[in-house]
Every structure is written in C-alpha cells, then in structure tokens.
Protein backbone atom coordinates (compact mmCIF):
# COMPACT_ATOMS: atom_id res chain seq x y z
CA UNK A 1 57.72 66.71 -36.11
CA UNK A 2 55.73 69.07 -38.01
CA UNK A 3 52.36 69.28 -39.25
CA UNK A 4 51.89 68.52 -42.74
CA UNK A 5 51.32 71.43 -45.37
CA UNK A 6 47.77 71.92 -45.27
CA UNK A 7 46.78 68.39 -44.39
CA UNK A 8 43.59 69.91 -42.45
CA UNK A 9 42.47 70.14 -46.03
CA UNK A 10 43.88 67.56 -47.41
CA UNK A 11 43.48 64.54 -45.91
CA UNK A 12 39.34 64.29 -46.09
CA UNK A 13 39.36 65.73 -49.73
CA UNK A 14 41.47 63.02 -50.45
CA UNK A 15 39.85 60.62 -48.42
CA UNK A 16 36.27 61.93 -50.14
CA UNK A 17 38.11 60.59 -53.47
CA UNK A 18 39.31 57.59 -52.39
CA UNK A 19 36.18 56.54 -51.25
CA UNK A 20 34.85 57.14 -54.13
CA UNK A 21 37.01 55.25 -56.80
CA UNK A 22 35.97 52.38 -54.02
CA UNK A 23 32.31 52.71 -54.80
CA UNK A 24 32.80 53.09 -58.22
CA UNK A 25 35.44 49.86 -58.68
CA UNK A 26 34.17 48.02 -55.96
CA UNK A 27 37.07 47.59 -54.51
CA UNK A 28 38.93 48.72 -51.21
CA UNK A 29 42.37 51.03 -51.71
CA UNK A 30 42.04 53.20 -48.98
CA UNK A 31 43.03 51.90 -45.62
CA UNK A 32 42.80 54.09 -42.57
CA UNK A 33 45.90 52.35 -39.89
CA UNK A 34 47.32 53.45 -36.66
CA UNK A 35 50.71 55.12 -36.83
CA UNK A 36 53.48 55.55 -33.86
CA UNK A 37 56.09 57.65 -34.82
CA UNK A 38 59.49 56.89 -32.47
CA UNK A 39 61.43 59.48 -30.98
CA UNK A 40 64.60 59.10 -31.67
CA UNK A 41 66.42 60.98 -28.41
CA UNK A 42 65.60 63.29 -26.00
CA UNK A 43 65.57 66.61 -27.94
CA UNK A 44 62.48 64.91 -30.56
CA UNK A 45 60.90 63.64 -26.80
CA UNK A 46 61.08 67.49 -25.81
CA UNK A 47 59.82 68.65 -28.96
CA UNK A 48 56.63 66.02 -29.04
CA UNK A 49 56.12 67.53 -25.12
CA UNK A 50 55.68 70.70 -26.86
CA UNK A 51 53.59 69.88 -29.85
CA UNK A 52 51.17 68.03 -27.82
CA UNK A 53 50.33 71.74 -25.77
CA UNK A 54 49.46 72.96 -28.90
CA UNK A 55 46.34 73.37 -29.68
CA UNK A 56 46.96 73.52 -33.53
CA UNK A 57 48.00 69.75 -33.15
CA UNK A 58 44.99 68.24 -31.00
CA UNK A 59 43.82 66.82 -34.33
CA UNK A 60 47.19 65.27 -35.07
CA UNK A 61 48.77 63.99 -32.47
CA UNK A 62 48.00 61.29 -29.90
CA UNK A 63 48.71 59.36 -26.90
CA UNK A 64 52.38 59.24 -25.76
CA UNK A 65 53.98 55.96 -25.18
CA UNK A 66 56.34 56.27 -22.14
CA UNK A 67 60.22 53.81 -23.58
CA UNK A 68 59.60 49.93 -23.50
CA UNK A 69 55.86 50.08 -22.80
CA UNK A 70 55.20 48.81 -26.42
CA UNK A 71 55.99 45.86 -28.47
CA UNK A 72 58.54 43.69 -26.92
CA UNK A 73 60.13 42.68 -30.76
CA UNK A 74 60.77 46.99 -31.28
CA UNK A 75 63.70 49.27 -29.56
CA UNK A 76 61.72 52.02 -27.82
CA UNK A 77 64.46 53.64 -25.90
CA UNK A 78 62.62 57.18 -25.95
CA UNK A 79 59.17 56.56 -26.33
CA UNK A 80 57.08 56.26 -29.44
CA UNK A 81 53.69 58.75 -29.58
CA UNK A 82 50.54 58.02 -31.56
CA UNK A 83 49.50 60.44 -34.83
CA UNK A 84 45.56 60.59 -35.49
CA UNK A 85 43.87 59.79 -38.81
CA UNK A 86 46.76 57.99 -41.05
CA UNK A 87 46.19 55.53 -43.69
CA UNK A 88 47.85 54.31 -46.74
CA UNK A 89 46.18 54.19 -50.50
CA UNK A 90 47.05 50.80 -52.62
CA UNK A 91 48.53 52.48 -55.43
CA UNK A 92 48.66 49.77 -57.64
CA UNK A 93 45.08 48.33 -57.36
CA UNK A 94 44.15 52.07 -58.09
CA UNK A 95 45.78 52.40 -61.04
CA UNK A 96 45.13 49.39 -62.38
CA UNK A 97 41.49 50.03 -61.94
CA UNK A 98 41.69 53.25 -63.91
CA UNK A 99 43.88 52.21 -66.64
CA UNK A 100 41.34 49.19 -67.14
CA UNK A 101 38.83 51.92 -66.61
CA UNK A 102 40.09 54.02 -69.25
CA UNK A 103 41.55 51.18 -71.93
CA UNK A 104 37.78 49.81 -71.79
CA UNK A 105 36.07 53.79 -72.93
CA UNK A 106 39.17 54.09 -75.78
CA UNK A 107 40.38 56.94 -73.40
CA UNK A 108 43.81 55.69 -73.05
CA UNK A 109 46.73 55.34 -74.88
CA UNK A 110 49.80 53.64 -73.64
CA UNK A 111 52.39 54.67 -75.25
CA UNK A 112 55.46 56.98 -74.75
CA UNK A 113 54.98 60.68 -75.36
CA UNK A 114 57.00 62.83 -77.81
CA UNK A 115 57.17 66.28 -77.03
CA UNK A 116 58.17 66.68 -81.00
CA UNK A 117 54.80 66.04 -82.25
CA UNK A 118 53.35 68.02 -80.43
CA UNK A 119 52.37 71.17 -82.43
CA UNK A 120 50.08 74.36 -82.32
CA UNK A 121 46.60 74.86 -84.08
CA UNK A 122 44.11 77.07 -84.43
CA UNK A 123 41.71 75.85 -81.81
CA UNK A 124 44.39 74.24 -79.64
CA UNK A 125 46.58 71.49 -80.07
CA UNK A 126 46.97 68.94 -82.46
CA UNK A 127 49.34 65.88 -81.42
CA UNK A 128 49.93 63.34 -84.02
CA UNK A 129 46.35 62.33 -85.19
CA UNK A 130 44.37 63.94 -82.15
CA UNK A 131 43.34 67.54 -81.59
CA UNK A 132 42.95 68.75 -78.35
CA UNK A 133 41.36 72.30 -77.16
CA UNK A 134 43.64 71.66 -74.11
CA UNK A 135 47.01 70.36 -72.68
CA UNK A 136 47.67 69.34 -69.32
CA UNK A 137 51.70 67.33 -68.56
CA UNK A 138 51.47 65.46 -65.94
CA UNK A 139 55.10 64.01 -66.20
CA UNK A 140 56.90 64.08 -62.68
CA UNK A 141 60.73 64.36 -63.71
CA UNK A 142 59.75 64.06 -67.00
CA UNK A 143 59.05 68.06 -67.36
CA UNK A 144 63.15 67.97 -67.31
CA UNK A 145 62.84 67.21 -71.39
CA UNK A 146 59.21 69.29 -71.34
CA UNK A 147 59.78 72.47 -73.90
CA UNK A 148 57.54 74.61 -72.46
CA UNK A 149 58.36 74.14 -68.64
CA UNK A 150 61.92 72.71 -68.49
CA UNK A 151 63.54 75.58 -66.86
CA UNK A 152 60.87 75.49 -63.73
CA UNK A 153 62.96 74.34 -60.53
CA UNK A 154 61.95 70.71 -60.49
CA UNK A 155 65.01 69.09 -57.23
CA UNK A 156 64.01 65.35 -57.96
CA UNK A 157 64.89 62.90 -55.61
CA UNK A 158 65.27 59.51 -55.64
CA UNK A 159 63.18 56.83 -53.20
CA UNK A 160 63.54 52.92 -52.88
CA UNK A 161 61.63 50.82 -50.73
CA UNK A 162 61.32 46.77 -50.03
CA UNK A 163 58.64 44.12 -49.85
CA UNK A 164 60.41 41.42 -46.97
CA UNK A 165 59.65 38.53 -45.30
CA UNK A 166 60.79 38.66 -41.74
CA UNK A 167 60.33 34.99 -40.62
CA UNK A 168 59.08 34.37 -36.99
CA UNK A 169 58.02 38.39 -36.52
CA UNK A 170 54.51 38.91 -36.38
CA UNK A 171 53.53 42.89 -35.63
CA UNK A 172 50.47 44.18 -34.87
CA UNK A 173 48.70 46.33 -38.49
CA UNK A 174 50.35 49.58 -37.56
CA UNK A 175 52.31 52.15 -39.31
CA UNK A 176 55.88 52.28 -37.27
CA UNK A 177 57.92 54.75 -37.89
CA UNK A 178 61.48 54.69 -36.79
CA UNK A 179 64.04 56.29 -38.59
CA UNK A 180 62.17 54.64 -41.91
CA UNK A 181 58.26 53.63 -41.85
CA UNK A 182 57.49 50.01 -41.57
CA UNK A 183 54.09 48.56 -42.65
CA UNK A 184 53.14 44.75 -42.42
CA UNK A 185 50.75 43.56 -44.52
CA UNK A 186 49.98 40.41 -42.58
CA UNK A 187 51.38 36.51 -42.96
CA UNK A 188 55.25 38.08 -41.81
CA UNK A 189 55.55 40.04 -44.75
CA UNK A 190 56.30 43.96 -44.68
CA UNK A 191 56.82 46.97 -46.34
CA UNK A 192 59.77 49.07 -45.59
CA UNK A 193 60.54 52.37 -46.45
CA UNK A 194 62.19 54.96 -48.00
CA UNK A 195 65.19 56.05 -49.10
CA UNK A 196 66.23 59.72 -50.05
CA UNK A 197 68.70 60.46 -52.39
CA UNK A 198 69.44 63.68 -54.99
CA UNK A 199 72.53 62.34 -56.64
CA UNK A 200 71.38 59.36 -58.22
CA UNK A 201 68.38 59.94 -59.98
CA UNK A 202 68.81 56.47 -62.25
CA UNK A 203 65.38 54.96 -62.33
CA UNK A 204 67.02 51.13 -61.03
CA UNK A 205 66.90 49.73 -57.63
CA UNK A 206 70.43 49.71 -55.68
CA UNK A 207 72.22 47.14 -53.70
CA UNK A 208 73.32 50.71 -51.99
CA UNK A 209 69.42 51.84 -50.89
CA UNK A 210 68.32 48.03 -50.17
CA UNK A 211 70.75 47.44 -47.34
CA UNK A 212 69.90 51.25 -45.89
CA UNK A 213 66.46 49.90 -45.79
CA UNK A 214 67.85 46.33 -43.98
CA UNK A 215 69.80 48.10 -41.96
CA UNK A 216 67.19 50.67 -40.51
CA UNK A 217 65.08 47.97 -40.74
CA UNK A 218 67.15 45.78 -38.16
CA UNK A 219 68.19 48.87 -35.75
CA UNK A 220 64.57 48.92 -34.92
CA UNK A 221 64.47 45.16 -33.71
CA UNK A 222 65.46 44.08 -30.08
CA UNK A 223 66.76 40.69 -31.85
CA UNK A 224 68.83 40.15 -35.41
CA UNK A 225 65.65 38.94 -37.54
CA UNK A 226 66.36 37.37 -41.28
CA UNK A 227 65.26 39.90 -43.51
CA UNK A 228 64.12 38.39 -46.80
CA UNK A 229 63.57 40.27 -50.24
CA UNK A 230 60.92 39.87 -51.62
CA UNK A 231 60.32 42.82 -54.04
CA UNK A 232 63.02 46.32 -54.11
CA UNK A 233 61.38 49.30 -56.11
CA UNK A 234 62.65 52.53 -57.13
CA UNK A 235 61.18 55.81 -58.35
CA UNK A 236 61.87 59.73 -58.35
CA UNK A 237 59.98 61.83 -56.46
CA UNK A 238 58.85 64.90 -58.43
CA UNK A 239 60.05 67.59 -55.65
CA UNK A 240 60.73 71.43 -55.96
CA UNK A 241 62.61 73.67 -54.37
CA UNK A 242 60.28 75.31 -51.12
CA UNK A 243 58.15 71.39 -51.36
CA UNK A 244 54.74 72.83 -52.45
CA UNK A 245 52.98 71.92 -55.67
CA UNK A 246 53.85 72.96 -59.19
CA UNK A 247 50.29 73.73 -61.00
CA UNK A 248 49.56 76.54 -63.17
CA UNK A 249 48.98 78.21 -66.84
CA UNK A 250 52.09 78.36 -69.35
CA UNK A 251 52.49 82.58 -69.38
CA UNK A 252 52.01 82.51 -72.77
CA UNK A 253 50.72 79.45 -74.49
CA UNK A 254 47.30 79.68 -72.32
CA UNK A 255 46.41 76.25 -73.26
CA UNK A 256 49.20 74.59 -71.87
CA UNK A 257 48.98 73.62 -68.51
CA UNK A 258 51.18 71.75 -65.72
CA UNK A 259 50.22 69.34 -62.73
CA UNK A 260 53.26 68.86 -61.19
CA UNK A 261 55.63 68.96 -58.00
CA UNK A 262 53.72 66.74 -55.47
CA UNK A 263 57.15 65.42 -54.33
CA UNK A 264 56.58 62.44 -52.17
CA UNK A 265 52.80 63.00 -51.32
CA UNK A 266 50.84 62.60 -54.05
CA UNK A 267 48.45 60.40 -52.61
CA UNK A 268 47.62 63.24 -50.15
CA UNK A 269 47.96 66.25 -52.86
CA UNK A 270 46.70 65.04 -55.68
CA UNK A 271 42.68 64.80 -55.19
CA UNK A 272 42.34 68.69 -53.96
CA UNK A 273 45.49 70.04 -56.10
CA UNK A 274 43.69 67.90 -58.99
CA UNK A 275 40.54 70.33 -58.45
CA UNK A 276 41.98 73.77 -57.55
CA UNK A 277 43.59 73.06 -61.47
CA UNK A 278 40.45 71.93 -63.03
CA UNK A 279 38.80 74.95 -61.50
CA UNK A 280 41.57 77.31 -62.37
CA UNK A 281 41.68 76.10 -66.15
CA UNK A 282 37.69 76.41 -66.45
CA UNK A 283 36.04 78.30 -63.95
CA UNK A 284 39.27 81.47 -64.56
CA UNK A 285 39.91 80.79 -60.96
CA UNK A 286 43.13 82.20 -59.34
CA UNK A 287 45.65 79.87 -58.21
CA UNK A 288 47.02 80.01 -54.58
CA UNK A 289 50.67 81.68 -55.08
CA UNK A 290 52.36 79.00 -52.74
CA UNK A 291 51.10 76.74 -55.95
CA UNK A 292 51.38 79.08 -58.70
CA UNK A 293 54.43 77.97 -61.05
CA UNK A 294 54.10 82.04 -61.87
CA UNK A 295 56.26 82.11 -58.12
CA UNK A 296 59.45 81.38 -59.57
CA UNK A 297 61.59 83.88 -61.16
CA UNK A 298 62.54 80.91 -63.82
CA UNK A 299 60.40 81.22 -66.88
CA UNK A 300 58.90 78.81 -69.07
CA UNK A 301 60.53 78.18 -72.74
C-alpha cells in the first residue's frame, strides 16, 4: 500500500502519449477505470487508515468501503478502498497499430536480432547491410545474451495471466483487486491477473500459474463460479534489483545505448523514461542516478 515510484510524474506523461497514438490511429487504447483495492486483514485496514491522513496520498487514494457494503457476488470481509486516476492501456491494439505503422514507412524489420553481426564503424554501427550513427537495445531479458550489457543486474521474473468466461457473473467495469487484479471486459468475460515467479523463467504458460490464477480468482467469490479459459499468456518481466529503470550510455562504446528494466510497468514508465533517454542521448543531458545503469558496481562487457 504504497505509492508508486514517481507516478505524480508518470501517470499524465504517459497519459499525454497515449492520447496521442489515439489521435494519430484513431483508435481508443487508453481507458481510464475505477479501481478498489481489498484489504486483506486488519493490519492492511490499519495501514489504509494511515495513508488516507497523509497528505502525500490525497491524490491517490479514495473513498473507503466499510466490509460487505459492496458487490454482493465479492468477499469483502475487511473493506475494499477506492485508488484515484487508474486505467489500463490495450497493449495489443497499440502495437499492432505501430508495427502496421512502421511496416507501411519500411521502418521495420521483423526479424530476430543477432548480436554477432553487429560490428563497429567509423561513424557508428554497421549491422548486416544497415549503418547506424546510433544503437539503442531494447530487449527486456534479452540483454542476458547482450555483449555489451550482460553483466548489468537484470532479476527477471516470470508473469501469467487468463482471459475467462465466468458464466452467470456480471461485475460492474472496475479494476478489483484482491490478492490478484480482476478486470471484466463486458459479456461475462474477464481478465485475471498475475502471477510472480523467479524460478521459472521458461517463456510457456503453466498448468501450475493457471490454477493460482483460478484459485485467487474463486477465493474472491461469495459462490463457486465455473471459471472458463479462454486465453493463458505468459511473459518475463524485465525487473532489476532496487525496481527502478535501467537506461543509460555504454561507459565506453558511447553509441551504444540501453532502455531497459521497466519490470512490470512499462505502460506507466515507458512514455517519460522513453524521453529522459532521447534527451540524454541528444541534448548531453544527465541521467537521474536512481536510472543511471552507471549505479551498479557491475560493468558492462
């Protein structure tokens, strides 16, 4: 129950973007929602008690929800409270906009990258048949196999979540979050998320995370509901070690560059951390060092 790195920030840079791409694309991805967040015994009740007398959270959090005064389907044993100002980006429509975006201009290639052919010039870098002044990785986990910035302190961790059909419930558009977030998107169907794991980093779905998702899913209904599949995804979040962003300058290859570390909120990060680099690259502006990849004693290869 703590305020979000930054997210004062954040949140209407990245909303400014969003907004945007939705001018641009016609289309809508960014979806502003209500959120109640659950407390989960009396020690999180105590702690939201004290969180709401803080003035540093007026902007954050809302009005408290005294147990069973919500919907009758949910358990709401201690309460749920409300948190200001959430929404949700559709990833996919967004990147399928840009990659169409950037097939259509010959900006794009799809193809995987091999770190091999990748070599040094005398302007830059050339990488198989194109030349390049500049290099920026964006890889996630990928950097793991990067030989320039392997040995940065990358933790990945792994995250599954469902699309379901829950037959007969019919919840109000709201982001609930008890133990795991649950989102409907509207004729009984529903997002449900995520899982958290740092041992198995395979990229598959498991029969393991799906029924932690069920399961939470199910604690959070007064009645046993049939939970149907519809869609299980998997993915590694691109973490590091004190959760803050991984951006910076190789130390000395000065046109290599890294955007990395946004862990498991990019949607938030990305916009502003996406400028700070841009500026830092081109206008010789100074990183912050909570962002720096300069503030780990690991150096780059």
């Amino acid at each position: 129950m703590t305020k979000s790195w930054h997210i004062d920030t954040l949140l209407p840079a990245a909303e400014k973007f969003y907004r945007q791409l939705e001018a641009h694309f016609k289309i809508e991805i960014y979806h502003p929602i209500p959120l109640l967040r659950y407390c989960q015994n009396t020690d999180d009740a105590k702690r939201l008690g004290r969180r709401m007398r803080n003035p540093r959270y007026a902007n954050v959090l809302g009005k408290y929800h005294p147990p069973a005064s919500g919907h009758p389907a949910l358990v709401d044993a201690q309460g749920s409270f409300e948190i200001k100002n959430a929404a949700y980006v559709d990833l996919p429509l967004c990147i399928q906009n840009l990659q169409q975006h950037f097939n259509k201009s010959g900006q794009l290639i799809d193809t995987t990258f091999d770190h091999s052919d990748l070599v040094k010039a005398t302007e830059g870098w050339s990488y198989q048949n194109i030349d390049a002044r500049r290099i920026i990785f964006c890889e996630g986990i990928g950097i793991q196999k990067n030989p320039w910035f392997q040995n940065l302190p990358l933790t990945p961790a792994k995250g599954e979540t469902l699309i379901i059909d829950a037959p007969g419930l019919e919840l109000p558009k709201t982001l609930y979050h008890h133990k795991k977030w649950l989102l409907p998107y509207g004729s009984q169907e529903y997002r449900v998320g995520a899982t958290y794991d740092e041992a198995d980093l395979s990229p598959e779905p498991t029969a393991e995370g799906a029924q932690q998702l069920l399961d939470a899913v199910q604690d959070f209904l007064v009645e046993d509901t049939q939970l149907n599949i519809r869609q299980h995804l998997a993915g590694i979040r691109p973490s590091t070690r004190d959760a803050r962003p991984l951006l910076g300058t190789h130390p000395t290859e000065p046109r290599l560059h890294l955007f990395n570390g946004l862990g498991s909120k990019g949607t938030s990060l990305a916009p502003e951390m996406a400028r700070l680099l841009i500026e830092h690259i081109y206008s010789d502006l100074p990183l912050s060092p909570e962002i720096d990849l300069n503030r780990f004693d690991s150096t780059c290869d």
